[in-house]
Protein backbone atom coordinates (compact mmCIF):
# COMPACT_ATOMS: atom_id res chain seq x y z
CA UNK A 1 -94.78 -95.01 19.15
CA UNK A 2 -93.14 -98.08 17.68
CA UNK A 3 -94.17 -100.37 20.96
CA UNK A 4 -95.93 -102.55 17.92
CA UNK A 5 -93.11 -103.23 15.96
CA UNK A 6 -91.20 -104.19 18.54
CA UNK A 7 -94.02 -106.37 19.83
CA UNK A 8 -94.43 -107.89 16.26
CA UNK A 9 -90.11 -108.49 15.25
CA UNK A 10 -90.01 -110.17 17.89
CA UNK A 11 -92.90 -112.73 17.16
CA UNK A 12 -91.00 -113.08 13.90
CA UNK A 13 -87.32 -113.64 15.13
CA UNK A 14 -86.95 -113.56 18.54
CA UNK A 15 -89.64 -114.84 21.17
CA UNK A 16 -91.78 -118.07 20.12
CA UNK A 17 -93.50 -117.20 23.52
CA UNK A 18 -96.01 -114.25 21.41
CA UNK A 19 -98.20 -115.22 18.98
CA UNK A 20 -99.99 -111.90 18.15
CA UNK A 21 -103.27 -113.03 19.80
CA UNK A 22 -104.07 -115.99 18.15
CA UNK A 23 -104.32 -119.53 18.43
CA UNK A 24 -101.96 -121.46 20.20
CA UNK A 25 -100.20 -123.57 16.49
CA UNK A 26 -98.05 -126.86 17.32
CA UNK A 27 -94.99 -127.68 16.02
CA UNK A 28 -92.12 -125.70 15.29
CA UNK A 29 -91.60 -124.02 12.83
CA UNK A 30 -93.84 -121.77 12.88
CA UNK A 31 -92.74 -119.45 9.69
CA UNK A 32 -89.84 -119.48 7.85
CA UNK A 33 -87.36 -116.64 6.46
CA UNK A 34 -85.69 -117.57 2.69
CA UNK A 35 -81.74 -115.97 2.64
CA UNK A 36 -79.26 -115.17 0.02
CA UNK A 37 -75.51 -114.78 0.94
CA UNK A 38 -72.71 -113.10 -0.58
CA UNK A 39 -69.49 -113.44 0.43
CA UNK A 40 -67.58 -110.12 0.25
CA UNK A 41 -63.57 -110.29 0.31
CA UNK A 42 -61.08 -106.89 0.35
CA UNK A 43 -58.33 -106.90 -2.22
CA UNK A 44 -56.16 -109.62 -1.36
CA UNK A 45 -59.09 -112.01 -1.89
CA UNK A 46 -59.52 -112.21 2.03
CA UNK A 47 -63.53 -112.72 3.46
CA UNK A 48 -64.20 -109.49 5.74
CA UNK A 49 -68.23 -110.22 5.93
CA UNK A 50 -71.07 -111.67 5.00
CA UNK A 51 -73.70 -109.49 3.39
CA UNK A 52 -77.22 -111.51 4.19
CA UNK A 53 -80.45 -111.26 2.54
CA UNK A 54 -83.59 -112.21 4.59
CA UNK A 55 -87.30 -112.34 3.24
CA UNK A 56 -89.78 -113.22 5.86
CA UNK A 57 -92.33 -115.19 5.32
CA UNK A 58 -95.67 -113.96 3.33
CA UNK A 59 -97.67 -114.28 6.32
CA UNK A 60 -95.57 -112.78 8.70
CA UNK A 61 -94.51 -109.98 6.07
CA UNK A 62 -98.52 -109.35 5.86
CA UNK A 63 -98.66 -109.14 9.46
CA UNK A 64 -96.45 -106.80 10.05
CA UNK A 65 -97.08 -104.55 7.05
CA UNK A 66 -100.82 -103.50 8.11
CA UNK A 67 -99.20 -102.83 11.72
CA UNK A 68 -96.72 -100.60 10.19
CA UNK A 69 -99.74 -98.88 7.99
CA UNK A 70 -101.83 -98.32 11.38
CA UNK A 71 -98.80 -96.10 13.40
CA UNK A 72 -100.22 -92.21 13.82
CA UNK A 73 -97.75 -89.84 12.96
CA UNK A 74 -95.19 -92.31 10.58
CA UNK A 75 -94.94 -92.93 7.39
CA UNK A 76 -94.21 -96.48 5.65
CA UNK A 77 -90.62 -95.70 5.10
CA UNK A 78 -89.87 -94.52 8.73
CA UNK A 79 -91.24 -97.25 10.26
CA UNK A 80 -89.09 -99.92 8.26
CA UNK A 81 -86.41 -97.76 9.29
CA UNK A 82 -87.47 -98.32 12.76
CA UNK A 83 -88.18 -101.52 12.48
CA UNK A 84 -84.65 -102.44 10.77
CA UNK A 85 -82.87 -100.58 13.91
CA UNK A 86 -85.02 -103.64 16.25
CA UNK A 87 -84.52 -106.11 14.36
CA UNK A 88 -80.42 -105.46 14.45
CA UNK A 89 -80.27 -104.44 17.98
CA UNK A 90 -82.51 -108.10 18.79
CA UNK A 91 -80.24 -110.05 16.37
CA UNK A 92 -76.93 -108.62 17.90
CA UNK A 93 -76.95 -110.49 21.58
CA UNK A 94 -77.52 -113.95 19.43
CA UNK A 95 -74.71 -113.25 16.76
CA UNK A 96 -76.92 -112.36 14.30
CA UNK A 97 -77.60 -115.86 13.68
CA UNK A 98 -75.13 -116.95 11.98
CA UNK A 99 -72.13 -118.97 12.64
CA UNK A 100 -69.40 -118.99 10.20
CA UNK A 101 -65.62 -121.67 10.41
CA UNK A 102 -63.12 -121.21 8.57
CA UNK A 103 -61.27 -125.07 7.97
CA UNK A 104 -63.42 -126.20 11.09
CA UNK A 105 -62.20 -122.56 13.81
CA UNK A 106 -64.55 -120.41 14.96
CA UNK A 107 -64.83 -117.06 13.64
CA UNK A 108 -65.32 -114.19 15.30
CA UNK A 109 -68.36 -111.61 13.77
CA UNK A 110 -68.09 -107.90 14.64
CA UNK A 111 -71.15 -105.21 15.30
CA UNK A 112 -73.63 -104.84 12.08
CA UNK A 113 -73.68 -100.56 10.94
CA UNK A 114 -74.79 -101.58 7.41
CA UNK A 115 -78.51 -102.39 7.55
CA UNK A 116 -81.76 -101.33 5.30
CA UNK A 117 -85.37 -102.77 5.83
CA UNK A 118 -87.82 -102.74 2.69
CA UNK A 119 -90.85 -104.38 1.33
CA UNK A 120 -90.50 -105.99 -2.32
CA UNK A 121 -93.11 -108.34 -3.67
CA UNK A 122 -95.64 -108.32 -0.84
CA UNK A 123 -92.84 -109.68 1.70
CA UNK A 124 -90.50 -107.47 4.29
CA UNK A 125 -86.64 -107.75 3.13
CA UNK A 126 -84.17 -107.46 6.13
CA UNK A 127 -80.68 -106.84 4.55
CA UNK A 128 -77.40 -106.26 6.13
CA UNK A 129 -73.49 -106.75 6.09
CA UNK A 130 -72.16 -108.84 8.78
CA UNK A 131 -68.53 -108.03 8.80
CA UNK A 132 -65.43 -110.36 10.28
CA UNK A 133 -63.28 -109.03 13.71
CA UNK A 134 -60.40 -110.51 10.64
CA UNK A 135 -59.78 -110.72 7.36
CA UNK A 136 -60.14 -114.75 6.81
CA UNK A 137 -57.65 -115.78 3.59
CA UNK A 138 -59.43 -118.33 1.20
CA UNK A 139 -56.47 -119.83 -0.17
CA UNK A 140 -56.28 -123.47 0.64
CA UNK A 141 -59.10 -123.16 2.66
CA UNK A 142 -62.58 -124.22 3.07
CA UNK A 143 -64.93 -121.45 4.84
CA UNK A 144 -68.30 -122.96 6.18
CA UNK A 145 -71.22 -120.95 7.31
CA UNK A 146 -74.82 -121.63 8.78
CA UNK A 147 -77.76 -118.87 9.44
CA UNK A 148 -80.20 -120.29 12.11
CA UNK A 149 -82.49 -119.71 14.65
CA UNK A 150 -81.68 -120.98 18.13
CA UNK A 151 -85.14 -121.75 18.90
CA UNK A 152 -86.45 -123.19 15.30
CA UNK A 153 -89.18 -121.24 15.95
CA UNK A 154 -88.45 -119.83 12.73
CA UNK A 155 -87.27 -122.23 9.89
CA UNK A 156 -84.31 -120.40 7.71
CA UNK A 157 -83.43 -121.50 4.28
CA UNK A 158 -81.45 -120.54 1.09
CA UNK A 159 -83.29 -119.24 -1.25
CA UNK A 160 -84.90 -122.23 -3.57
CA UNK A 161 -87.10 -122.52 -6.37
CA UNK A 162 -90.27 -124.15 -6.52
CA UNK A 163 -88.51 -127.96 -6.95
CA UNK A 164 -86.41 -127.19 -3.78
CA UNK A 165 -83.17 -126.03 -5.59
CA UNK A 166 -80.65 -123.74 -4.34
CA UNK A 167 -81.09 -120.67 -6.42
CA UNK A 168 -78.03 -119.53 -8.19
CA UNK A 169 -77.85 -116.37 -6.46
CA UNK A 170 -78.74 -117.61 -2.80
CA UNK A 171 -74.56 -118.33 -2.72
CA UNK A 172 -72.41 -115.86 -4.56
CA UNK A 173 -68.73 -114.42 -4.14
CA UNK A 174 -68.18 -110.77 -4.70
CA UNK A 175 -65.09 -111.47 -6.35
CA UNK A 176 -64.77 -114.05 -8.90
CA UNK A 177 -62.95 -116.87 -7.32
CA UNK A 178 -62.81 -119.36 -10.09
CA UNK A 179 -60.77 -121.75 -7.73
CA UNK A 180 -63.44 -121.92 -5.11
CA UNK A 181 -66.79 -124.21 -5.45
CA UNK A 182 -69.98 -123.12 -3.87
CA UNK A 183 -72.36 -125.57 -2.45
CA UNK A 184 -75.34 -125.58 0.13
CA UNK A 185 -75.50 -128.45 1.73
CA UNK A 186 -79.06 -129.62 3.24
CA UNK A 187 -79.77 -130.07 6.24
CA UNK A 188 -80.27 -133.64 8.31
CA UNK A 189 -81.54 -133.96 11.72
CA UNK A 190 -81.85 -137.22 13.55
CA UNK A 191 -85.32 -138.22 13.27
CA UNK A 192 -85.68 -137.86 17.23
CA UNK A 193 -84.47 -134.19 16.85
CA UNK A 194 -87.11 -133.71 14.64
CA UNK A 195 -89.97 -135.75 16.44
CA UNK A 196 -88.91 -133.32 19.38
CA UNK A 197 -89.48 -130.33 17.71
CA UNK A 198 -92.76 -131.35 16.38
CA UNK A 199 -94.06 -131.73 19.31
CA UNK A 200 -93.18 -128.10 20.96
CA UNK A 201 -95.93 -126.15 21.37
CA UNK A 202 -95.53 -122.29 19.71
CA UNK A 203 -95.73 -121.63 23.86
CA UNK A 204 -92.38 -124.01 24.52
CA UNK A 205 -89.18 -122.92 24.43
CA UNK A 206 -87.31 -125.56 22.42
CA UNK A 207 -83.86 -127.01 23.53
CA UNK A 208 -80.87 -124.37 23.26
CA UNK A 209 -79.51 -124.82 19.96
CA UNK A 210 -82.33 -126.88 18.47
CA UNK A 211 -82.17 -124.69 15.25
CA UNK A 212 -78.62 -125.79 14.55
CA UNK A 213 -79.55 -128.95 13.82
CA UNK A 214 -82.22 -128.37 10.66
CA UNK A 215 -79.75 -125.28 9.57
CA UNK A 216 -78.63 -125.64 5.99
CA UNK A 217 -74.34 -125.70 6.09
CA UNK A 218 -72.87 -122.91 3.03
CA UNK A 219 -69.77 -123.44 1.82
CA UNK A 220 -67.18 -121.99 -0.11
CA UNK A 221 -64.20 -124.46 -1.03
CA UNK A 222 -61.05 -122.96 -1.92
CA UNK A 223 -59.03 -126.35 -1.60
């Protein structure tokens, strides 16, 4: 039944090789997904996830939207439920995107159960809780994250307003932290990574990792 929302998540997130039947576009990107993080700590002021925010694109929101409206049999609200169960079983094998350090180590990211799927302003809303294998402590500590695409076929970016600045609440802490500073820092590919990707056709499959270099870095600096 839901063969079409498969077929249309993973145009949005996870293969650059379908393009719902249209023309073949150049470049990557080829839409783009605005997030908000908070950072959610237990009582000891120790990070246990990441709870993530993703509006896709108007286009792509649109897209999907009328192919949700035409399923037989399903309302609206069961097939964002559906479609929020493919878009975290597709995300899973790939980390969910996201990459998080804490004073430049690796941190391990567990299994996503927390998950809802909705529609608010005309665009889909993807939101889940990406929780931490362990507590990480803040204290004298800087923790770095970065959401991104592997492929870039999908540009992702903080949440901005209209002059490109970081919106207020595209960073927050779920516990005030007054000793820690928040800060998005912007991305900035060499200009041969970037003639490289404009040249990929929505058909190529772009260098692994290519998305890492135009992610946007968050940071929360407990130092």
């Amino acid at each position: 039944m839901y063969w079409k929302i498969q077929r249309f998540f993973c145009v949005m997130v996870v293969l650059s090789t379908l393009l719902l039947g249209s023309p073949v576009a150049l470049a990557h990107p080829h839409g783009w997904i605005d997030l908000s993080i908070k950072v959610i700590s237990d009582e000891q002021g120790r990070v246990i996830a990441l709870e993530q925010r993703w509006r896709m694109d108007p286009f792509y929101s649109l897209v999907v939207m009328e192919e949700l409206g035409q399923v037989e049999g399903a309302s609206m609200e069961q097939g964002l439920a559906e479609l929020g169960h493919e878009i975290r079983d597709n995300l899973a094998p790939m980390d969910y995107f996201t990459e998080i350090h804490l004073d430049g180590k690796a941190i391990d990211t567990g299994d996503v159960s927390e998950y809802t799927t909705r529609v608010s302003d005309g665009r889909l809303v993807f939101m889940f809780r990406l929780p931490l294998i362990e507590p990480q402590p803040l204290a004298d500590a800087q923790l770095a994250y970065q959401v991104f695409d592997p492929t870039y076929y999908l540009e992702m970016v903080h949440e901005a307003d209209t002059q490109q600045r970081i919106n207020d609440d595209a960073l927050t802490l779920q516990q005030e932290m007054p000793e820690c500073a928040l800060s998005v820092k912007a991305a900035d590919p060499d200009p041969e990574v970037v003639m490289r990707a404009a040249l990929l056709d929505a058909d190529e499959q772009g260098e692994p990792g290519l998305g890492r270099y135009f992610a946007e870095t968050g940071l929360i600096d407990c130092r």
